[in-house]
N, C-alpha and C. Protein backbone atom coordinates (compact mmCIF):
# COMPACT_ATOMS: atom_id res chain seq x y z
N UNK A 1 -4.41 -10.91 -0.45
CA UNK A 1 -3.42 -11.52 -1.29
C UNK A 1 -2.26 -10.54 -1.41
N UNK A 2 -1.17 -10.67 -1.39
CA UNK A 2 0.01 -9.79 -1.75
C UNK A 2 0.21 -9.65 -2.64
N UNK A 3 0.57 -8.43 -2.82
CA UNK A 3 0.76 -7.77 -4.16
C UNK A 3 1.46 -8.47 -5.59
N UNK A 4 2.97 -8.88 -4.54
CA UNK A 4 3.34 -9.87 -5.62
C UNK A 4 2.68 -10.73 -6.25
N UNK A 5 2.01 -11.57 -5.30
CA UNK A 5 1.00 -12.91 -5.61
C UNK A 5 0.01 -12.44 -6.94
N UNK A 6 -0.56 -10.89 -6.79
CA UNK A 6 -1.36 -10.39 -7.72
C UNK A 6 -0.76 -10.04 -9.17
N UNK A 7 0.38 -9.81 -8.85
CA UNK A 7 1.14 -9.44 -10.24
C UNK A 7 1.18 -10.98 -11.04
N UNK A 8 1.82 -11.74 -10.36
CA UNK A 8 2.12 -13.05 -10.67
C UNK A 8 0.60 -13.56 -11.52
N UNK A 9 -0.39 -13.50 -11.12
CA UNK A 9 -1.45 -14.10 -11.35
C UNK A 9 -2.06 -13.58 -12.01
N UNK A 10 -1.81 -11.81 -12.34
CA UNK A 10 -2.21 -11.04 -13.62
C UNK A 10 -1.26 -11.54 -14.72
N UNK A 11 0.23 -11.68 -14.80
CA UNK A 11 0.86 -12.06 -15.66
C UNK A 11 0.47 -13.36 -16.27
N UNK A 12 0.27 -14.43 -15.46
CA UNK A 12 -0.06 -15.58 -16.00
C UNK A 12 -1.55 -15.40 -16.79
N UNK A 13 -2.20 -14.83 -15.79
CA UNK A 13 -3.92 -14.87 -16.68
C UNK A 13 -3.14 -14.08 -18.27
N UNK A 14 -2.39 -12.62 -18.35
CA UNK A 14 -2.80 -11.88 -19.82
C UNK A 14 -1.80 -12.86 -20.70
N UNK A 15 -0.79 -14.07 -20.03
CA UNK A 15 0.12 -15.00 -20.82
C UNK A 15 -1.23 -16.15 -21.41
N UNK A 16 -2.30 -16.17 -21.09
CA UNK A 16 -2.58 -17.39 -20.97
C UNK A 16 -3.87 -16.45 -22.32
N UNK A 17 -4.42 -15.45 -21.64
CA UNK A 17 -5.36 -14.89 -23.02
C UNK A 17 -4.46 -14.87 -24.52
N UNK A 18 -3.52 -14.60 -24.38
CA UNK A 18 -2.22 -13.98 -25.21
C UNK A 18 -2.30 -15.26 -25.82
N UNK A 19 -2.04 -16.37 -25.10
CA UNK A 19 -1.61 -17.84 -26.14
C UNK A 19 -3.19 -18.39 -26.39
N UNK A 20 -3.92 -17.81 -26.11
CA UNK A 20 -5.53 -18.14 -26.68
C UNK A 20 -5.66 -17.85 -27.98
N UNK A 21 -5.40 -16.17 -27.50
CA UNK A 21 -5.46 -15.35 -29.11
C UNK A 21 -4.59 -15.92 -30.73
N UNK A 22 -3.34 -16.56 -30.19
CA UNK A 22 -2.35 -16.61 -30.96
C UNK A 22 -2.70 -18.66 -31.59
N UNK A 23 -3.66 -18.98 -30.32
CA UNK A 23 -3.99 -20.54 -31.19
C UNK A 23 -5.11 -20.15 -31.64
N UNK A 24 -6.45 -19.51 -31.70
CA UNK A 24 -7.19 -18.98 -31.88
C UNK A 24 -6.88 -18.66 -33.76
N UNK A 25 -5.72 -17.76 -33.92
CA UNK A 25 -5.35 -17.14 -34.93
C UNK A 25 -4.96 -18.61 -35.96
N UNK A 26 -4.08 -19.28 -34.92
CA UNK A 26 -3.63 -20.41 -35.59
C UNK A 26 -4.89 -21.65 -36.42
N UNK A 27 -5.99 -22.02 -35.57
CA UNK A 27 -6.87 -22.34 -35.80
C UNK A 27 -7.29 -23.48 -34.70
N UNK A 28 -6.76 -23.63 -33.76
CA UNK A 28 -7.51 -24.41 -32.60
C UNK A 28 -7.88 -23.77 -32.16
N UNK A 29 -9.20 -24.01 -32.36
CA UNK A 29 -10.34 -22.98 -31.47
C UNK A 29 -10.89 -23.80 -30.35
N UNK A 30 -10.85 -24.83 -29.76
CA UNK A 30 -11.55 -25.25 -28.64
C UNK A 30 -10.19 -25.17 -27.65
N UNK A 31 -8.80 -25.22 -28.14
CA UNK A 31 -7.59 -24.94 -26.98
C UNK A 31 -7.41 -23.08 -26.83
N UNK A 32 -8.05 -22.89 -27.57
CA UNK A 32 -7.90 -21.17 -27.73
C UNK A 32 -8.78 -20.61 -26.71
N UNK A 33 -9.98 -21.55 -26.70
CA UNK A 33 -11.40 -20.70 -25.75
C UNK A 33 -10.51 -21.31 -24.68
N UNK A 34 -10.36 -22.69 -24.55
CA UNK A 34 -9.94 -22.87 -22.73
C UNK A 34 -8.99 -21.42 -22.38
N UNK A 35 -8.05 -21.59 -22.80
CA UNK A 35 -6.86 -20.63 -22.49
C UNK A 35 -7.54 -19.43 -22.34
N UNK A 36 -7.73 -18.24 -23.29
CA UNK A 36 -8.80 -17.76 -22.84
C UNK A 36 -9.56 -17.22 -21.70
N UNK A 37 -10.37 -18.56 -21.75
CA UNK A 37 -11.19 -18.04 -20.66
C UNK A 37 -10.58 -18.23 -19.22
N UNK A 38 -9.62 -19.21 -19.28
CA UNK A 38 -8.69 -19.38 -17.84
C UNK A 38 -8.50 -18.15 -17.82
N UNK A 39 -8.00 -17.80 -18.69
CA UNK A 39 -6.71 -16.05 -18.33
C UNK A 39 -7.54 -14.95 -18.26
N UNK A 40 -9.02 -14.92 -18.83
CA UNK A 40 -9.84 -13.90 -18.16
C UNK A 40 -10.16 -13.95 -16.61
N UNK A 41 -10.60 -15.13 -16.41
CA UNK A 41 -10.68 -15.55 -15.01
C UNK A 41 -9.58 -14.89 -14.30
N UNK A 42 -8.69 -15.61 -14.29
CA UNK A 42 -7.33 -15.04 -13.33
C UNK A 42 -7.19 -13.37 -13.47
N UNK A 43 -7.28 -12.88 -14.52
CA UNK A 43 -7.37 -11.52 -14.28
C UNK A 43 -9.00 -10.52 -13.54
N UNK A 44 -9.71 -11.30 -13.52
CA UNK A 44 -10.72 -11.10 -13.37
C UNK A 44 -10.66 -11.13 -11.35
N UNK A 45 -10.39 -12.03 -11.21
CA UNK A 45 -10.32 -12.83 -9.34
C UNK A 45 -9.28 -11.61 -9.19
N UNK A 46 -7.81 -11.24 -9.63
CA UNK A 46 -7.06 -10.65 -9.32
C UNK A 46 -7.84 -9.52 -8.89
N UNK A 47 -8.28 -8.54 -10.18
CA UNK A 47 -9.19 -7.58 -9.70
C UNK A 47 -10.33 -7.32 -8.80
N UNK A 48 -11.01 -8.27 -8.79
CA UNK A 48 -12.10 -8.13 -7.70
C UNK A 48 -11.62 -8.99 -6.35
N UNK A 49 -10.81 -9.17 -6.16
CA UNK A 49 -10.56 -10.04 -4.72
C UNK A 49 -10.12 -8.66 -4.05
N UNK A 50 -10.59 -8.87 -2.66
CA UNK A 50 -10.14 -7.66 -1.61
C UNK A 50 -9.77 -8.14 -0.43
N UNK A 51 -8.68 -7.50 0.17
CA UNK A 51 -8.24 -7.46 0.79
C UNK A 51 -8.71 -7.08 2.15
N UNK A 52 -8.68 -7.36 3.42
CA UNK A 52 -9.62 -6.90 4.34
C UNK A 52 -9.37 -7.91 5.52
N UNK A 53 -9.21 -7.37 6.71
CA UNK A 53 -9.01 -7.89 8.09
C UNK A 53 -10.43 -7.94 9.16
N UNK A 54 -11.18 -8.87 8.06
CA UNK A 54 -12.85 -9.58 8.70
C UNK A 54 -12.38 -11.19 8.82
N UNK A 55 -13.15 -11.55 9.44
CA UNK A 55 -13.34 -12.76 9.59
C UNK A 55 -14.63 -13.68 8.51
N UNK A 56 -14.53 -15.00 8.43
CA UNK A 56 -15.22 -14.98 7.42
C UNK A 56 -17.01 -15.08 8.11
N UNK A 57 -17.75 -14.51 9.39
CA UNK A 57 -18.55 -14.63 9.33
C UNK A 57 -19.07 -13.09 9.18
N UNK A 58 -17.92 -12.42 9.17
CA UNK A 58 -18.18 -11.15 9.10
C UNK A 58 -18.64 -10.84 7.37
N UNK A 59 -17.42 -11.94 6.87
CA UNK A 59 -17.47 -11.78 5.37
C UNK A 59 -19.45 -12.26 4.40
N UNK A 60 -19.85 -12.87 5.70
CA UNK A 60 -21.28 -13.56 5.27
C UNK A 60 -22.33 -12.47 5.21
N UNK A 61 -22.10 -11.56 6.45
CA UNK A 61 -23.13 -10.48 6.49
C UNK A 61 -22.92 -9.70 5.28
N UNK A 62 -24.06 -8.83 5.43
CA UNK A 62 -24.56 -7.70 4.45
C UNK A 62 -23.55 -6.58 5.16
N UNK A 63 -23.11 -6.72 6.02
CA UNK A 63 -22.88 -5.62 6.74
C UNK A 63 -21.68 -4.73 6.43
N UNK A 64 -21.73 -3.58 6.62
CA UNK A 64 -20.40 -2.50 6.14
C UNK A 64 -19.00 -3.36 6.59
N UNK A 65 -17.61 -2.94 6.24
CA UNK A 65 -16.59 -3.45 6.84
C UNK A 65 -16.63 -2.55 7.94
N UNK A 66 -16.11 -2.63 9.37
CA UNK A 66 -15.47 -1.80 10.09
C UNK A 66 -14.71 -0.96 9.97
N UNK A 67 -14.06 0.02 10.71
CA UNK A 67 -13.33 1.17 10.31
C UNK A 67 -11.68 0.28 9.96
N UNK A 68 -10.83 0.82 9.31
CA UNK A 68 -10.02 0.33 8.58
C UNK A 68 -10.14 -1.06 7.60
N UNK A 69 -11.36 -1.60 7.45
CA UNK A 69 -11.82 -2.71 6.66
C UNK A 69 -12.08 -3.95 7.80
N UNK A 70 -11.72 -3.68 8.96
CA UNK A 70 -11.93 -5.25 10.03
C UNK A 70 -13.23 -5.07 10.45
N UNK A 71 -13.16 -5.88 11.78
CA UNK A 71 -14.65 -6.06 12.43
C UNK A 71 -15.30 -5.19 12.18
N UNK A 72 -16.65 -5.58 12.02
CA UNK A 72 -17.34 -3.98 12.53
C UNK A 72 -17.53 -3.41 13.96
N UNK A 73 -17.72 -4.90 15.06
CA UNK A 73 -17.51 -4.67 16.40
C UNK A 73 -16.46 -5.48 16.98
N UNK A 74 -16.44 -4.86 17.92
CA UNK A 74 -14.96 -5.69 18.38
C UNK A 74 -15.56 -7.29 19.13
N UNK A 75 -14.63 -8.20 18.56
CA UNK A 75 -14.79 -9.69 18.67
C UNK A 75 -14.69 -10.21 20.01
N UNK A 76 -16.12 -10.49 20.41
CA UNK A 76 -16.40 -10.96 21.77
C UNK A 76 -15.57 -12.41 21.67
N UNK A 77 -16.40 -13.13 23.40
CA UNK A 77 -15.44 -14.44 23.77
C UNK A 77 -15.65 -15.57 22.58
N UNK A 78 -14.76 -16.09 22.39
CA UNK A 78 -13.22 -16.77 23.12
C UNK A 78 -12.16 -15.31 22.91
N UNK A 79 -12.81 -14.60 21.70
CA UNK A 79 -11.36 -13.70 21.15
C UNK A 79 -11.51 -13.32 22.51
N UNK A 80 -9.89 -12.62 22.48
CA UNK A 80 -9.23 -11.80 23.89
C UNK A 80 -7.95 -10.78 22.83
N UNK A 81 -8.35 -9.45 23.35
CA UNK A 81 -7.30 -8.58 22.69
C UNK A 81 -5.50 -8.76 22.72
N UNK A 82 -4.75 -8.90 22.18
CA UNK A 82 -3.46 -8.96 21.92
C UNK A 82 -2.68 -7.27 22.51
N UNK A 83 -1.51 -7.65 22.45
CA UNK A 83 -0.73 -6.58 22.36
C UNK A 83 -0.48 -5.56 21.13
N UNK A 84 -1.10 -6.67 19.98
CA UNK A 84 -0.33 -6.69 18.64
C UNK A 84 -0.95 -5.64 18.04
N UNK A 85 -0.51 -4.36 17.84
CA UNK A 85 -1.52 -3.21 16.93
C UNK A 85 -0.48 -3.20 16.03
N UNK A 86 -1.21 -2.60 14.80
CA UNK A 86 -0.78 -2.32 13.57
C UNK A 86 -1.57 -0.77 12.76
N UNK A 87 -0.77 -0.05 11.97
CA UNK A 87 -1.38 0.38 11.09
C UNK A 87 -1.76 -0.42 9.77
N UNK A 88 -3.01 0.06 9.36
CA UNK A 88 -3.23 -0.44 7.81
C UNK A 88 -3.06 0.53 6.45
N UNK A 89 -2.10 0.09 6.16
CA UNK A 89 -1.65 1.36 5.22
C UNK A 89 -2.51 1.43 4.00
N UNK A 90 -3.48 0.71 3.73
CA UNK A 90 -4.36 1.35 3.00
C UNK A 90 -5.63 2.32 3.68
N UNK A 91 -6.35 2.14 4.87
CA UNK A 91 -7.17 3.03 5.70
C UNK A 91 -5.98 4.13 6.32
N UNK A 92 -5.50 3.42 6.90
CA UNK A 92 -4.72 4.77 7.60
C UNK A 92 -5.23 4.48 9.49
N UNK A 93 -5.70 3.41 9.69
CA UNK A 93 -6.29 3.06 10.67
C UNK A 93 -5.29 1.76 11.64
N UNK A 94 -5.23 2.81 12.95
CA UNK A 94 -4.76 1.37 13.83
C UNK A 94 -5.52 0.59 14.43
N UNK A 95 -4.82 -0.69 13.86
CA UNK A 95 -5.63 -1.98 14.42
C UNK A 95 -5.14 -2.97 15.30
N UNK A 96 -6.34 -3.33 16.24
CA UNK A 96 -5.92 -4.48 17.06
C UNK A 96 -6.07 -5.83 16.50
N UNK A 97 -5.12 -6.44 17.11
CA UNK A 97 -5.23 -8.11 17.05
C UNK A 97 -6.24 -8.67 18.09
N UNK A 98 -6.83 -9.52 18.03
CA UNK A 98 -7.94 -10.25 18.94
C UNK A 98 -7.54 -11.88 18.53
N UNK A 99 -6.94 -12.64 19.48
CA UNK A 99 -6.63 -13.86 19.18
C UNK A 99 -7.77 -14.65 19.97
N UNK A 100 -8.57 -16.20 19.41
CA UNK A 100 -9.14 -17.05 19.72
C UNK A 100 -7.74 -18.09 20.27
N UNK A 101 -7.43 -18.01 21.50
CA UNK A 101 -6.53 -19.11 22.26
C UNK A 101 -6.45 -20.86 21.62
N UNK A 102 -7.33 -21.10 21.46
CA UNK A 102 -8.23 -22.14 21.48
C UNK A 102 -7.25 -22.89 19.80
N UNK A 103 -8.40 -21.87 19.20
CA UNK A 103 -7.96 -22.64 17.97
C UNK A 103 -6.75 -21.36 16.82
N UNK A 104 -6.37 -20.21 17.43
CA UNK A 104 -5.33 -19.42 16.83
C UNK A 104 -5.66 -18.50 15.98
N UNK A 105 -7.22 -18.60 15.95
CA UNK A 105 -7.59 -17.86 14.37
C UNK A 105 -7.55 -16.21 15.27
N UNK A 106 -7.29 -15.44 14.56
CA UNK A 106 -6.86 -13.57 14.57
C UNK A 106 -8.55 -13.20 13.98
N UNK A 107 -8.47 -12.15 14.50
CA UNK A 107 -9.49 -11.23 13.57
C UNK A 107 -8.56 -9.70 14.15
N UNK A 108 -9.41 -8.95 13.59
CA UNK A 108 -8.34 -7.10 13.70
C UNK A 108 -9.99 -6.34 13.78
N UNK A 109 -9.59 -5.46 14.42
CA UNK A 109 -10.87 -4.29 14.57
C UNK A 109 -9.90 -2.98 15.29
N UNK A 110 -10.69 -1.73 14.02
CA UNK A 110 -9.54 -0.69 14.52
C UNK A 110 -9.85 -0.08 15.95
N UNK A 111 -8.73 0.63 16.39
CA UNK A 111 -8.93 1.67 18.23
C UNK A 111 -8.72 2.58 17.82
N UNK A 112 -8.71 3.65 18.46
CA UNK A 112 -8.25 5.27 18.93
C UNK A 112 -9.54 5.90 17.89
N UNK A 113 -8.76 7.13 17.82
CA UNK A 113 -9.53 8.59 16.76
C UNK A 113 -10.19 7.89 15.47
N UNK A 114 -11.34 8.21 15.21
CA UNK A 114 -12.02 7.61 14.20
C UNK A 114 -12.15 6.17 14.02
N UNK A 115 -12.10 5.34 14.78
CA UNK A 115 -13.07 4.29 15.15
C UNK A 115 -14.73 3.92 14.92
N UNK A 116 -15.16 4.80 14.72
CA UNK A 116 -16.19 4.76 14.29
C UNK A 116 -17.49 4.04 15.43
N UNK A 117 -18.04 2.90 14.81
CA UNK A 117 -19.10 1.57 15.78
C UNK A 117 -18.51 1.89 17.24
């Protein structure tokens, strides 16, 4: 999720506890809990959602993320490697693109020094 997107969605969740508290005070208490608990939620997803260049069957396993957070191994057929590398500026790790032709979906798994798998 982008950062912005996260700010946005922390602001709305602590706007939304904020007008809980303040009907809450007022005395609607069943529009106070909704609000509330929406705006814990949203701050809650904000915080624990992560960020990460897996795919979602990667996301099913138990298994570690790969080095810079992607594959853990690099994505056999249909994927076929791209040109497209990137750093990930939170690992510090360059990553490849691996495109499925077919149907467009990307996955990333890092190359070079510390690669790890």
């Amino acid at each position: 999720m982008l950062t912005t997107t996260r700010i946005v969605i922390a602001a709305l969740g602590a706007l939304l506890m904020l007008s809980g508290i303040v009907a809450f005070a007022s005395g609607a208490v069943a529009e106070s809990l909704w609000a509330t608990v929406i705006g814990a939620v949203a701050i809650l997803a904000v915080t624990f959602e992560r960020v990460r260049y897996r795919s979602e069957a990667a996301e099913r396993t138990a298994d570690d993320a790969g080095p810079g957070g992607g594959e853990p191994t690099v994505p056999q057929a249909p994927f076929r490697p791209t040109d497209e590398l990137f750093v990930d500026p939170t690992s510090g790790q360059r990553l490849r693109v691996y495109l499925d032709p077919a149907t467009g979906q990307r996955r990333y798994h890092a190359e070079g020094k510390g690669q790890g798998r």
